[in-house]
C-alpha atoms as a PDB file:
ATOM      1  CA  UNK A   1      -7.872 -35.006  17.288  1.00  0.00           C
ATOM      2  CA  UNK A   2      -6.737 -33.905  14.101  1.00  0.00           C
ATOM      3  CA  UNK A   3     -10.582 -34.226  12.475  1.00  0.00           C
ATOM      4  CA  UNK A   4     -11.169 -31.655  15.589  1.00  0.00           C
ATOM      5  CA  UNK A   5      -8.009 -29.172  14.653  1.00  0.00           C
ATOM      6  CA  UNK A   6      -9.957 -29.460  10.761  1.00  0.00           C
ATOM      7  CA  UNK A   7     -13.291 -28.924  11.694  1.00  0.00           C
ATOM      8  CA  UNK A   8     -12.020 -25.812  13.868  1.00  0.00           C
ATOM      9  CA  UNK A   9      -9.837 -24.088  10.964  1.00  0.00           C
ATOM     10  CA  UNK A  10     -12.574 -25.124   8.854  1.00  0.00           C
ATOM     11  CA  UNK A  11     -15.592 -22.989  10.948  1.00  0.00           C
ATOM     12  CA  UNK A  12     -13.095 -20.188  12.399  1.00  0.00           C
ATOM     13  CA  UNK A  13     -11.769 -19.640   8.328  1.00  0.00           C
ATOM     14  CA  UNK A  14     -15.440 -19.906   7.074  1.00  0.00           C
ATOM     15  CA  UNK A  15     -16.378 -16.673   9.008  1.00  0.00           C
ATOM     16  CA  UNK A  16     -13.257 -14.923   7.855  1.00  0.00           C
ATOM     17  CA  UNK A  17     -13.594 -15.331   4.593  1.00  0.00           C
ATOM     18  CA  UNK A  18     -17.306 -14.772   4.834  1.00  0.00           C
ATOM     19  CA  UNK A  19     -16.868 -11.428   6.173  1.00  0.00           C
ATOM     20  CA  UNK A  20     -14.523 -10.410   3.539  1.00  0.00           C
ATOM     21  CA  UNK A  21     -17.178 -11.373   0.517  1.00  0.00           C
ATOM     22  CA  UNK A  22     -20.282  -9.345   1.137  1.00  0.00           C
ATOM     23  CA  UNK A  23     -21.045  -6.602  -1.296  1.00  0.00           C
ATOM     24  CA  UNK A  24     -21.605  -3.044  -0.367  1.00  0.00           C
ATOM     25  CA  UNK A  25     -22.998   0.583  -1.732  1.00  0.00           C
ATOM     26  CA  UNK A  26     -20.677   2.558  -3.228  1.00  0.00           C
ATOM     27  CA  UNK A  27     -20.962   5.923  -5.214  1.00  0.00           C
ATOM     28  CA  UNK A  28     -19.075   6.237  -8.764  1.00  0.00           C
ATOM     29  CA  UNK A  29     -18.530   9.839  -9.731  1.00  0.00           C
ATOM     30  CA  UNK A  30     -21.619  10.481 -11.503  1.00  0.00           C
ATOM     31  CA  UNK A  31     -23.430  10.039  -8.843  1.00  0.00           C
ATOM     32  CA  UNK A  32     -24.325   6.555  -9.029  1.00  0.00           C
ATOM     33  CA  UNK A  33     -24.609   3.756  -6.802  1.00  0.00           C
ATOM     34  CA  UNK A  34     -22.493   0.790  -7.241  1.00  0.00           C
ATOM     35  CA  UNK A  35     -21.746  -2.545  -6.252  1.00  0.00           C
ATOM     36  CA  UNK A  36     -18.318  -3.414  -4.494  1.00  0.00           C
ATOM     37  CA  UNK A  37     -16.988  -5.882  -2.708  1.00  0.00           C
ATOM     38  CA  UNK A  38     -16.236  -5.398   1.012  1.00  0.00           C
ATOM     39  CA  UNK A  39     -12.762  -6.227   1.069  1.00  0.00           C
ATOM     40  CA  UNK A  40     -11.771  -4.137  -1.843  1.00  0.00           C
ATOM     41  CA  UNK A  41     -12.632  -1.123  -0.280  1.00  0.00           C
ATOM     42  CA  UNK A  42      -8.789  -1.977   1.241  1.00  0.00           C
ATOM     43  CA  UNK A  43      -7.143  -0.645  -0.352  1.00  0.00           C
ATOM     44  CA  UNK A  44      -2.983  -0.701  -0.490  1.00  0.00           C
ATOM     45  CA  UNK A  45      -1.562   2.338  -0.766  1.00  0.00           C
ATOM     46  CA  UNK A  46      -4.029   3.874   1.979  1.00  0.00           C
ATOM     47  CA  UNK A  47      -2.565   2.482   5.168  1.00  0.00           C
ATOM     48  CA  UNK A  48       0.831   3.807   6.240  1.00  0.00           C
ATOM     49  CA  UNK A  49       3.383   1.249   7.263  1.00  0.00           C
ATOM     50  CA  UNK A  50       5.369   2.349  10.208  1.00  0.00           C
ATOM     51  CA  UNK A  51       9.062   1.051   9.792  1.00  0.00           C
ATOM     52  CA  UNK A  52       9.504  -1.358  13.622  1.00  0.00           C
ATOM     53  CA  UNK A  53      13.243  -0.761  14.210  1.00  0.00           C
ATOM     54  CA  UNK A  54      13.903  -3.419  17.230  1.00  0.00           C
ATOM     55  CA  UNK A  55      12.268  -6.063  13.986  1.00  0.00           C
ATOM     56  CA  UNK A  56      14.729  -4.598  11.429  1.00  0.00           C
ATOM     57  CA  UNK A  57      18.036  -4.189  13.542  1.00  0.00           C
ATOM     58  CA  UNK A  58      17.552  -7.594  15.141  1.00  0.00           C
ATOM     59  CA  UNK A  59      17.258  -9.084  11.502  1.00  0.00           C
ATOM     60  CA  UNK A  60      20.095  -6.618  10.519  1.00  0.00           C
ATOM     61  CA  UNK A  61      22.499  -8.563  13.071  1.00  0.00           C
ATOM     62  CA  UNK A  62      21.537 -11.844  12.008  1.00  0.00           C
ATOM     63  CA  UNK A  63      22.416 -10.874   8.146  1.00  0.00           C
ATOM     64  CA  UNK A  64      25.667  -9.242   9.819  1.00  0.00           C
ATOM     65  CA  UNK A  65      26.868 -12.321  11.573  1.00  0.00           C
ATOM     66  CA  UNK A  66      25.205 -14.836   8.595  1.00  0.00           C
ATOM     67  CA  UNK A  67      27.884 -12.758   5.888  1.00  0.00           C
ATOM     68  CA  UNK A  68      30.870 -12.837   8.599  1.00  0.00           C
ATOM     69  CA  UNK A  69      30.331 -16.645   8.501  1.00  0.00           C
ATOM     70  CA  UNK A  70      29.659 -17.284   4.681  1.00  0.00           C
ATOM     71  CA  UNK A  71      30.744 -14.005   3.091  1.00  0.00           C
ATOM     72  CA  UNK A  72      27.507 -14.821   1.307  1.00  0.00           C
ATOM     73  CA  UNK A  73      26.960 -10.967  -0.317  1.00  0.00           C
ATOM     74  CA  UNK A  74      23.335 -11.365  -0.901  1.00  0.00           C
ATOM     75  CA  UNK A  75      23.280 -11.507   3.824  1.00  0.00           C
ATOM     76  CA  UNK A  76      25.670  -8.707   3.055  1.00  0.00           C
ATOM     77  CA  UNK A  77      22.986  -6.661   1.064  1.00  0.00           C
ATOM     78  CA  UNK A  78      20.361  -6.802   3.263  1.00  0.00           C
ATOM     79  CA  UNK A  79      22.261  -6.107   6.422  1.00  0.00           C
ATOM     80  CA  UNK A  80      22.961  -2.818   4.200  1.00  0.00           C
ATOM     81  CA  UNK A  81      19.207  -2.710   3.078  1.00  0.00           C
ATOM     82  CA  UNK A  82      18.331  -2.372   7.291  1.00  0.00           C
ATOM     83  CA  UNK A  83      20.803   0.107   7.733  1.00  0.00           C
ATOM     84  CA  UNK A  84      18.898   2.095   5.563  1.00  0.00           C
ATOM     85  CA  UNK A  85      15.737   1.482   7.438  1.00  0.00           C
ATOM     86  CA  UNK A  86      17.770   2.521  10.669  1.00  0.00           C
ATOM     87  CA  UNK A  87      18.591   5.688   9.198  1.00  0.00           C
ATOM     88  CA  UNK A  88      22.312   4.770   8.885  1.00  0.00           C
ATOM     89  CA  UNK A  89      22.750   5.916   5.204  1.00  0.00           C
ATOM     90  CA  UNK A  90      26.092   6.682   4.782  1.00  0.00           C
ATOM     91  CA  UNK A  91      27.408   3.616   6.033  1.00  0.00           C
ATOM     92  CA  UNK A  92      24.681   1.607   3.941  1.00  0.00           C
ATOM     93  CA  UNK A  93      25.830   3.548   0.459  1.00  0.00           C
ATOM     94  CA  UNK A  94      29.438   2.485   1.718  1.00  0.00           C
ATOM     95  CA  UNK A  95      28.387  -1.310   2.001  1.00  0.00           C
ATOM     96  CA  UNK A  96      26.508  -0.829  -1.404  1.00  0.00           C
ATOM     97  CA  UNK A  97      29.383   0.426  -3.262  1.00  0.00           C
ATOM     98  CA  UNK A  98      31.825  -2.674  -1.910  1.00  0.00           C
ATOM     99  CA  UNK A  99      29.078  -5.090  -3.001  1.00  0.00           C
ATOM    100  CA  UNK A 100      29.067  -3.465  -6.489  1.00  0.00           C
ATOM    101  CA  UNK A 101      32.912  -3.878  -6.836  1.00  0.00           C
ATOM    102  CA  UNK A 102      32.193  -7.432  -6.208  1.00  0.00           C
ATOM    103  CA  UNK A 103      29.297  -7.890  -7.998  1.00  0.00           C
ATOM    104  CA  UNK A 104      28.324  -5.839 -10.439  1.00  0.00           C
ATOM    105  CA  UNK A 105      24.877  -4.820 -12.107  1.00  0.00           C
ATOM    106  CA  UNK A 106      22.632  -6.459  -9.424  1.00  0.00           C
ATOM    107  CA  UNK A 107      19.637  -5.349  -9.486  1.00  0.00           C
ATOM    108  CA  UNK A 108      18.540  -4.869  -6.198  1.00  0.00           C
ATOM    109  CA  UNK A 109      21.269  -3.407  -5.445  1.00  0.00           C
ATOM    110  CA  UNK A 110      21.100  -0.372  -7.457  1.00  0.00           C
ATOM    111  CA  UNK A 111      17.638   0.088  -6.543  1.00  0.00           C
ATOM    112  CA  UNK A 112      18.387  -0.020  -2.589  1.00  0.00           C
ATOM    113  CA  UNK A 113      21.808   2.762  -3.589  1.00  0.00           C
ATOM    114  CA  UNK A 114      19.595   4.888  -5.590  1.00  0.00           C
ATOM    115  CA  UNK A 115      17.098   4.952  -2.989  1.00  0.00           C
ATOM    116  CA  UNK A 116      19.856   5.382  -0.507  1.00  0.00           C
ATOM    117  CA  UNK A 117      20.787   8.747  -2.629  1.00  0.00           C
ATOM    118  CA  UNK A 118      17.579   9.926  -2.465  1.00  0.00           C
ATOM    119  CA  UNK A 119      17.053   9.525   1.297  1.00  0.00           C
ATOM    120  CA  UNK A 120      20.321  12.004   1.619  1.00  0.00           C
ATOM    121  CA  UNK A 121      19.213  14.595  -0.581  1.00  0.00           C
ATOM    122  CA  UNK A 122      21.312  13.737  -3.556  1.00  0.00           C
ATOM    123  CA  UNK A 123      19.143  13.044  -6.252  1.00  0.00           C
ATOM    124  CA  UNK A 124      20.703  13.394  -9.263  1.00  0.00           C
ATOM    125  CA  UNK A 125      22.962   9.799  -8.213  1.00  0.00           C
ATOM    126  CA  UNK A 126      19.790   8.461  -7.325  1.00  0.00           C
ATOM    127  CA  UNK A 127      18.346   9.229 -10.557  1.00  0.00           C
ATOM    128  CA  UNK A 128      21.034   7.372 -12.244  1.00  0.00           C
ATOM    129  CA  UNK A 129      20.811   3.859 -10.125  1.00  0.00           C
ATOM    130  CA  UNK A 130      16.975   3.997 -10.358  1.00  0.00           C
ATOM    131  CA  UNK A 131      17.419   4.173 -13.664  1.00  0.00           C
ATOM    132  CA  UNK A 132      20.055   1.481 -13.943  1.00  0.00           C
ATOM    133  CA  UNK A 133      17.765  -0.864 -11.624  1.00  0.00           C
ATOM    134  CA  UNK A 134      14.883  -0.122 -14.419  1.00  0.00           C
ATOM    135  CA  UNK A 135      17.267  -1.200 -16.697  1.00  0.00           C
ATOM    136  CA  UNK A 136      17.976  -4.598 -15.521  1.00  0.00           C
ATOM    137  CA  UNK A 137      14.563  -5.641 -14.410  1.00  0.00           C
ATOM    138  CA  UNK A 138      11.995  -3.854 -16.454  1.00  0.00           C
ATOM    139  CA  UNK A 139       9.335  -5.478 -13.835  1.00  0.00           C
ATOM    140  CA  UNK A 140      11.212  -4.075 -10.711  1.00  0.00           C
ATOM    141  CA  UNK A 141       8.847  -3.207  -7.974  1.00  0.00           C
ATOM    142  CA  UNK A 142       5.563  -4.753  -9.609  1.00  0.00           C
ATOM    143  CA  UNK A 143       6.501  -2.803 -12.554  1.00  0.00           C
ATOM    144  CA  UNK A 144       5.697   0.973 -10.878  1.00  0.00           C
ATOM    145  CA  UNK A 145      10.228   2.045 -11.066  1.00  0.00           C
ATOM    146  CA  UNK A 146       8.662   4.459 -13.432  1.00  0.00           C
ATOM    147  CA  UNK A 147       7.142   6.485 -10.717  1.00  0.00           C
ATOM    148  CA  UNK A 148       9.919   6.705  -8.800  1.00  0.00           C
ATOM    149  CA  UNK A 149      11.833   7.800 -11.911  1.00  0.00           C
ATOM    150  CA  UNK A 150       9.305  10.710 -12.584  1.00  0.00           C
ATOM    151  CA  UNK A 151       9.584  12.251  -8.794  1.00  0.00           C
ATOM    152  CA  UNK A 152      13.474  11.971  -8.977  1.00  0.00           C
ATOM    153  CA  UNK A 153      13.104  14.040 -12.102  1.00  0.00           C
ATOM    154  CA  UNK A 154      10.497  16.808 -10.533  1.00  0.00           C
ATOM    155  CA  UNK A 155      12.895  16.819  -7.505  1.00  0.00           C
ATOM    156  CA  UNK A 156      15.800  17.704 -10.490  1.00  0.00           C
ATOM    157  CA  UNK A 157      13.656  20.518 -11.840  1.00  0.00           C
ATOM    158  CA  UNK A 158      12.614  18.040 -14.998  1.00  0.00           C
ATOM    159  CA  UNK A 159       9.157  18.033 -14.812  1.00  0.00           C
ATOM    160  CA  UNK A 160       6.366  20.438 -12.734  1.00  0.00           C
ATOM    161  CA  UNK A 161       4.698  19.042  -9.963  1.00  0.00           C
ATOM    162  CA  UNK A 162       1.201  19.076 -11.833  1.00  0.00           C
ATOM    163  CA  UNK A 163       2.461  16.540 -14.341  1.00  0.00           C
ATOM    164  CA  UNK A 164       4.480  14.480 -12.047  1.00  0.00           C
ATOM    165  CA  UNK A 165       2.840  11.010 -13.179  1.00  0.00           C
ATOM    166  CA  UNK A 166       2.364  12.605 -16.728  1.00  0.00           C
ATOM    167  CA  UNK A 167      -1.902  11.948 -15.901  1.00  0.00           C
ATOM    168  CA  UNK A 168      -4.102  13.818 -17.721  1.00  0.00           C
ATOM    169  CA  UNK A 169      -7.397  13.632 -15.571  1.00  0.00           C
ATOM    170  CA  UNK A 170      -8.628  16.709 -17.272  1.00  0.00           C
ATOM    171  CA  UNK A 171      -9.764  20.014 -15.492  1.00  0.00           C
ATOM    172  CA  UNK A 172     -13.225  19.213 -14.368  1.00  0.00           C
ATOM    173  CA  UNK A 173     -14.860  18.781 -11.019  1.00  0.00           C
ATOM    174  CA  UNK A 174     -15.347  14.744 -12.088  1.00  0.00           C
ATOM    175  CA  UNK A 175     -11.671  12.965 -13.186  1.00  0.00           C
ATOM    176  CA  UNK A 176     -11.860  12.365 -17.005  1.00  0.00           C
ATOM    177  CA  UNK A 177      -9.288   9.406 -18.633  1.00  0.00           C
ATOM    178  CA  UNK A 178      -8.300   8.471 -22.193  1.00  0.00           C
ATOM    179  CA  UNK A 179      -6.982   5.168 -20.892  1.00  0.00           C
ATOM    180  CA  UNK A 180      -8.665   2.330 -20.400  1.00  0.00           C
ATOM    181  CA  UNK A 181     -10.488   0.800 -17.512  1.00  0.00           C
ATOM    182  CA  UNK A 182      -7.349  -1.837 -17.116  1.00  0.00           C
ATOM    183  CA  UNK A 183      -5.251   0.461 -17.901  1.00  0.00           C
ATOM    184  CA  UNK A 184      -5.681   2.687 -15.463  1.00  0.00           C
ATOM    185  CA  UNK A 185      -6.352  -0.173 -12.634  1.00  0.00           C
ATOM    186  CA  UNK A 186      -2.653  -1.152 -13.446  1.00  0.00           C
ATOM    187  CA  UNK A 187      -1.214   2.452 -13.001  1.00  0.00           C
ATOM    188  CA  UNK A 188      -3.402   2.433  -9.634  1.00  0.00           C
ATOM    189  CA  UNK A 189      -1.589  -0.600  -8.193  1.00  0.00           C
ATOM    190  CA  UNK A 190       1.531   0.363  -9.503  1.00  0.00           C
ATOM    191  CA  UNK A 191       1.336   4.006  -7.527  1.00  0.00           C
ATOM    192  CA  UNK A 192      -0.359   2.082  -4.716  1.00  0.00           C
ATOM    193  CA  UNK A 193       3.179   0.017  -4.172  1.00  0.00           C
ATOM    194  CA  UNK A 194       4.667   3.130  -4.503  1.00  0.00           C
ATOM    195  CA  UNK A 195       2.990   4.987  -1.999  1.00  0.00           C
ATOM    196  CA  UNK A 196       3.291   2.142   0.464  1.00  0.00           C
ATOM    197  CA  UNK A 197       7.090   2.430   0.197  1.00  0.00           C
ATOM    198  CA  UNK A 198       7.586   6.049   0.164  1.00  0.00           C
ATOM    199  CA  UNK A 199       5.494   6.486   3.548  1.00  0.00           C
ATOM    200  CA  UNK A 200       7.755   4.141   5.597  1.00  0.00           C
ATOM    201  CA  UNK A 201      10.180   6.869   4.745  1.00  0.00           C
ATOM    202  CA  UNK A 202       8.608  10.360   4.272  1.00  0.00           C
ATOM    203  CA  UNK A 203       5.915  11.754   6.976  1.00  0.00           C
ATOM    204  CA  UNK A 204       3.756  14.841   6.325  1.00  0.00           C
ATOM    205  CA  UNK A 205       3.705  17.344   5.066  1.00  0.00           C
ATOM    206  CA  UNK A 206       5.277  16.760   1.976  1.00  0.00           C
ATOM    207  CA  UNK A 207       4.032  18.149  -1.161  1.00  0.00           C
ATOM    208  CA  UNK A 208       5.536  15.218  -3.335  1.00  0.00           C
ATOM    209  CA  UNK A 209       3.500  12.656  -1.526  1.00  0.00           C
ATOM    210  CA  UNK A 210       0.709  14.883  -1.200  1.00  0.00           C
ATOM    211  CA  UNK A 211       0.264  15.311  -4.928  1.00  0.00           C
ATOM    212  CA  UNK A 212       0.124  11.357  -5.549  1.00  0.00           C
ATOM    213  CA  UNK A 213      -1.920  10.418  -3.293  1.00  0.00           C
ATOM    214  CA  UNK A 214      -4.079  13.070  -5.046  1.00  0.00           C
ATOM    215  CA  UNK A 215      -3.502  11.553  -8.521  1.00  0.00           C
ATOM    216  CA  UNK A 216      -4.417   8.243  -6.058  1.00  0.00           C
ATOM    217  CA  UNK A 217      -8.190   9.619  -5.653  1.00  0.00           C
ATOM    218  CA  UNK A 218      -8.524  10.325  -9.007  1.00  0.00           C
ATOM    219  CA  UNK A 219      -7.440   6.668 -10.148  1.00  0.00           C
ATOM    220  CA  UNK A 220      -9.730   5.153  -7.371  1.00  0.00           C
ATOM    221  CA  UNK A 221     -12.485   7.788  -8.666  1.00  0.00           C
ATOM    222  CA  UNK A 222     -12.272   5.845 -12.186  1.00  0.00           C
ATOM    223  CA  UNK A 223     -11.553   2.726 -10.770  1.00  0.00           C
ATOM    224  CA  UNK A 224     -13.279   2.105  -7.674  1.00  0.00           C
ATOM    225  CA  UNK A 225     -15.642   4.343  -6.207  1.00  0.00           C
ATOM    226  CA  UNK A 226     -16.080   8.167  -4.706  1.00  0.00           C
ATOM    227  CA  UNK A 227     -16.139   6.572  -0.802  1.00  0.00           C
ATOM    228  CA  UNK A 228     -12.316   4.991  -1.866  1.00  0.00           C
ATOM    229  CA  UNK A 229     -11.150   7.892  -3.527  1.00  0.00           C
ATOM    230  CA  UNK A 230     -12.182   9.958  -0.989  1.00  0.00           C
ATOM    231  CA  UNK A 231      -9.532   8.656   1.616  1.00  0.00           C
ATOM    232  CA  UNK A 232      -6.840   8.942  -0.647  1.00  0.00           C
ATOM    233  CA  UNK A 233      -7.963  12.992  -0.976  1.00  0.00           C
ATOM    234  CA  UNK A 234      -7.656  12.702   2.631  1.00  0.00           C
ATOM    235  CA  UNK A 235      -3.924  11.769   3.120  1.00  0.00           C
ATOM    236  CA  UNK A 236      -3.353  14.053   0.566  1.00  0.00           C
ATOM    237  CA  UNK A 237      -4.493  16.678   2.578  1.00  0.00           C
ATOM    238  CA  UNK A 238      -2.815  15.317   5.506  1.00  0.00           C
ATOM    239  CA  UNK A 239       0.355  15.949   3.614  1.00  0.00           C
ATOM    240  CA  UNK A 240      -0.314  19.496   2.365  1.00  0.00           C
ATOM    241  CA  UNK A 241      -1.050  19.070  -1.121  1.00  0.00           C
ATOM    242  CA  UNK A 242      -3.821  21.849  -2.249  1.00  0.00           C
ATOM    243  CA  UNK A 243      -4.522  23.492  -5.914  1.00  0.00           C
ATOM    244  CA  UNK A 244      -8.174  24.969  -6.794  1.00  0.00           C
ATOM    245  CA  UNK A 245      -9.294  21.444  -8.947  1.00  0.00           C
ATOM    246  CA  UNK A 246      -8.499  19.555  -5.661  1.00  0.00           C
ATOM    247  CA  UNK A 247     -10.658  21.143  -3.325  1.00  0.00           C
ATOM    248  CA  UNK A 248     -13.596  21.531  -6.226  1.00  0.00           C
ATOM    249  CA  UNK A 249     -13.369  17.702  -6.511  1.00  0.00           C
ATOM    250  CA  UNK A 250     -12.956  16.943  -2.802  1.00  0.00           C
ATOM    251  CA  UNK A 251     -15.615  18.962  -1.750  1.00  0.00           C
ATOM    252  CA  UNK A 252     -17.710  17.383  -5.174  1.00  0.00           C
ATOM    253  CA  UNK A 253     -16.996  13.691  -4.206  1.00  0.00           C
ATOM    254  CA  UNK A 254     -18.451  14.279  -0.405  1.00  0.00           C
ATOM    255  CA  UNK A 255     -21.194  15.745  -1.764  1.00  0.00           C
ATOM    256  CA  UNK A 256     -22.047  12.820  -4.481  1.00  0.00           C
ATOM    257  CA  UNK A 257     -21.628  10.536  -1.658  1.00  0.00           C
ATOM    258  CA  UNK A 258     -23.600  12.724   0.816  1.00  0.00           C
ATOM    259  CA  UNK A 259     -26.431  12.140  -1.550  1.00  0.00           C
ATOM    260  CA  UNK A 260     -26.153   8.982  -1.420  1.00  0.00           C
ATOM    261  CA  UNK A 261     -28.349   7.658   1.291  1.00  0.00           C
ATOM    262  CA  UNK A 262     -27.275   3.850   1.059  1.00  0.00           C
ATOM    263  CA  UNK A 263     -23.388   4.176   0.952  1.00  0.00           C
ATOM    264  CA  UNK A 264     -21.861   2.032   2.660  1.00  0.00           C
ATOM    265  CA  UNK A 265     -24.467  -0.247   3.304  1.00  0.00           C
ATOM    266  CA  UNK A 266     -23.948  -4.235   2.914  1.00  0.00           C
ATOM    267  CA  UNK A 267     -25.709  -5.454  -0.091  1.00  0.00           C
ATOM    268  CA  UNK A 268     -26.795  -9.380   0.988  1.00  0.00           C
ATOM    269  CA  UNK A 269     -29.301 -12.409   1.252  1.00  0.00           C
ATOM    270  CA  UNK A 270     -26.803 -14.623   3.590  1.00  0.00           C
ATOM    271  CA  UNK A 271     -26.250 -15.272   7.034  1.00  0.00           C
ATOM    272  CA  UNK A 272     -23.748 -11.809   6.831  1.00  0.00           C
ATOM    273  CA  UNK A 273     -26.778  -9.573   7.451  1.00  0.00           C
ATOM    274  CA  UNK A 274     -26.414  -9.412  11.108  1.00  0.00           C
ATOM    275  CA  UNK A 275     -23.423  -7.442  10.363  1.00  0.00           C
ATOM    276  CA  UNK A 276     -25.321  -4.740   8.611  1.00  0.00           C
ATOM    277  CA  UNK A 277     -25.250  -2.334  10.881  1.00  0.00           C
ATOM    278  CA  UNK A 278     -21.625  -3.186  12.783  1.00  0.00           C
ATOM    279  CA  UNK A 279     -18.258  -1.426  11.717  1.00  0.00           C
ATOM    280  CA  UNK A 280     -15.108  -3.562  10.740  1.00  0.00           C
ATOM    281  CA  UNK A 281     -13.649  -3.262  14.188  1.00  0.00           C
ATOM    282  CA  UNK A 282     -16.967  -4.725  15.286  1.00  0.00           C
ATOM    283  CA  UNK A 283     -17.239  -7.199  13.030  1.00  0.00           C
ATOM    284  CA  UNK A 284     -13.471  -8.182  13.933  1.00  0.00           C
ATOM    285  CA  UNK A 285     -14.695  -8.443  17.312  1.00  0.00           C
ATOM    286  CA  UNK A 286     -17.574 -10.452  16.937  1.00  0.00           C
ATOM    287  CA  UNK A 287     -15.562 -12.926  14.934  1.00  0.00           C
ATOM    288  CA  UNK A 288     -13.171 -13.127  17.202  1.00  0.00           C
ATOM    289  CA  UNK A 289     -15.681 -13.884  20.837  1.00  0.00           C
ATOM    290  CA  UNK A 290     -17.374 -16.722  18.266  1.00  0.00           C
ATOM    291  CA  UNK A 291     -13.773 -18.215  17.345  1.00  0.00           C
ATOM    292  CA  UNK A 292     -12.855 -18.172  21.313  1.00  0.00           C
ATOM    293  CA  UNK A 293     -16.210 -19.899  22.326  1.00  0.00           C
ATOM    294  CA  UNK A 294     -15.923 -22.585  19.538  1.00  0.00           C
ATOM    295  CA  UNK A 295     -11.833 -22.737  20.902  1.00  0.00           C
ATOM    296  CA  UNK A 296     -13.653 -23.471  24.793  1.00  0.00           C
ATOM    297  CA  UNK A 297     -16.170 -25.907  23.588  1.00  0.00           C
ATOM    298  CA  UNK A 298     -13.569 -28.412  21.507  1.00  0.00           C
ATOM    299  CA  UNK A 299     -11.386 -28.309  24.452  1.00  0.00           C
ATOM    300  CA  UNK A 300     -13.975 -29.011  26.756  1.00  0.00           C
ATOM    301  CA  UNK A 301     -14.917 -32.017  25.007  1.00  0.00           C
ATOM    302  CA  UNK A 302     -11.122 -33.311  24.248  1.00  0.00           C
ATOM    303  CA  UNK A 303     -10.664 -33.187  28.434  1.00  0.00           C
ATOM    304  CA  UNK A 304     -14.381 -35.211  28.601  1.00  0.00           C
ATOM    305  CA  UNK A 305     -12.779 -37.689  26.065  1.00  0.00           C
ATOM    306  CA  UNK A 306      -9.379 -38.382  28.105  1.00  0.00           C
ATOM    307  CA  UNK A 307     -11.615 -38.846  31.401  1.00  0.00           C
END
């Protein structure tokens, strides 16, 4: 039985991962073709996480009734940390502040208040716990606090919109960079993380978003390739961001990619070419049907082997 269970997680993982390693045709922004691999085309940052309340106040009642038992103030924190999910602010900034009395300079903590602040409009104490949170962990949030630090700061009249990230990707229709390849891959995962979090909370249109997901493209321009960048341009559409150099470059990278006639094709000598011309979702599919008929046959055979 258990060589069976192997040899099953061993075939229904083999396609998985197989789908995920083929190469395919991208476009890079001179007009190039490139070589990527599939499954970094998904990219974080891109997909919009919808916040599932019945998940977070059913886990907010277990952290409730796990602090009543143990006053343990880390069950304490994140029963305030869903309360902010729920939209309960002010009695999550309440919960914060009692847990700082206690326990002072906590790092999470004064990220969650100053996030907290933010949520209700009242930036300039979110601007100081953010900053405090940077403070005591340098690395907070895969390293990307800094972002967070720079929009709480436009928000305070600080800095313009155009230099929120303080980016220079020149004024041309192609993004230029005076950072480095790394670099600039490190900025894109850090605004990536960013981006993932913000969403959950802020919905379009919101000019804000709109203009990082812009300065998104332009890293995944550099980075990645036109087809990738391209979707980030999207949501930034989607939340009303708009300025002369974005709709030159926009309208440039559909163009580049326009012209070229392979993009998005697969790129391989293996087994994967009967998914060349099949979507994801289709690919998903057919994965799926093959895993179910392999499921049918082993238990077939176990139910011939105990007759």
């Amino acid at each position: 039985m258990r060589k069976i269970s192997f040899l099953l997680a061993f075939v229904i993982s083999s396609f998985a991962f197989a789908c995920l390693n083929y190469s395919v045709v991208g476009t890079d922004v001179k007009g190039n073709q490139i070589e990527n691999q599939e499954h970094e085309r998904y990219v974080a940052g891109l997909y919009i996480n919808e916040i599932n309340k019945e998940d977070v106040e059913e886990r907010s009642l277990i952290d409730l009734e796990e602090y009543k038992k143990t006053k343990n103030l880390d069950s304490y924190l994140n029963y305030a940390t869903s309360l902010v999910y729920l939209g309960e602010y002010d009695k999550a900034i309440s919960i914060f502040k009692e847990i700082e009395e206690k326990q002072p300079n906590k790092y999470e903590l004064a990220s969650n208040l100053g996030t907290t602040y933010e949520l209700i409009g009242d930036n300039k104490n979110a601007l100081i716990w953010i900053k405090k949170a940077l403070q005591l962990n340098k690395d907070s949030h895969h390293g990307s606090e800094w972002i967070h630090i720079r929009i709480l700061e436009y928000k305070l009249g600080i800095i313009p919109l155009e230099n929120l990230l303080g980016f220079d990707f020149g004024k041309e229709k192609n993004p230029t960079s005076k950072y480095s390849t790394k670099q600039l891959e490190e900025f894109s995962q850090a605004l990536a993380y960013q981006l993932s979090e913000r969403t959950q909370f802020v919905k379009p249109k919101e000019q804000i978003v709109g203009k990082l997901y812009f300065d998104f493209g332009n890293l995944l321009a550099l980075t990645k390739d036109l087809e990738t960048a391209v979707e980030a341009y999207e949501l930034s559409e989607k939340y009303g961001y708009n300025s002369p150099l974005f709709n030159e470059r926009f309208s440039h990278f559909k163009e580049l990619i326009k012209e070229n006639s392979d993009s998005g094709k697969i790129i391989s000598e293996d087994l994967l070419e009967i998914f060349k011309y099949y979507t994801h979702k289709h690919k998903i599919i057919i994965l799926t049907i093959i895993s179910l008929i392999f499921i049918s046959l082993i238990l077939i055979i176990i139910k011939k082997r105990k007759k």
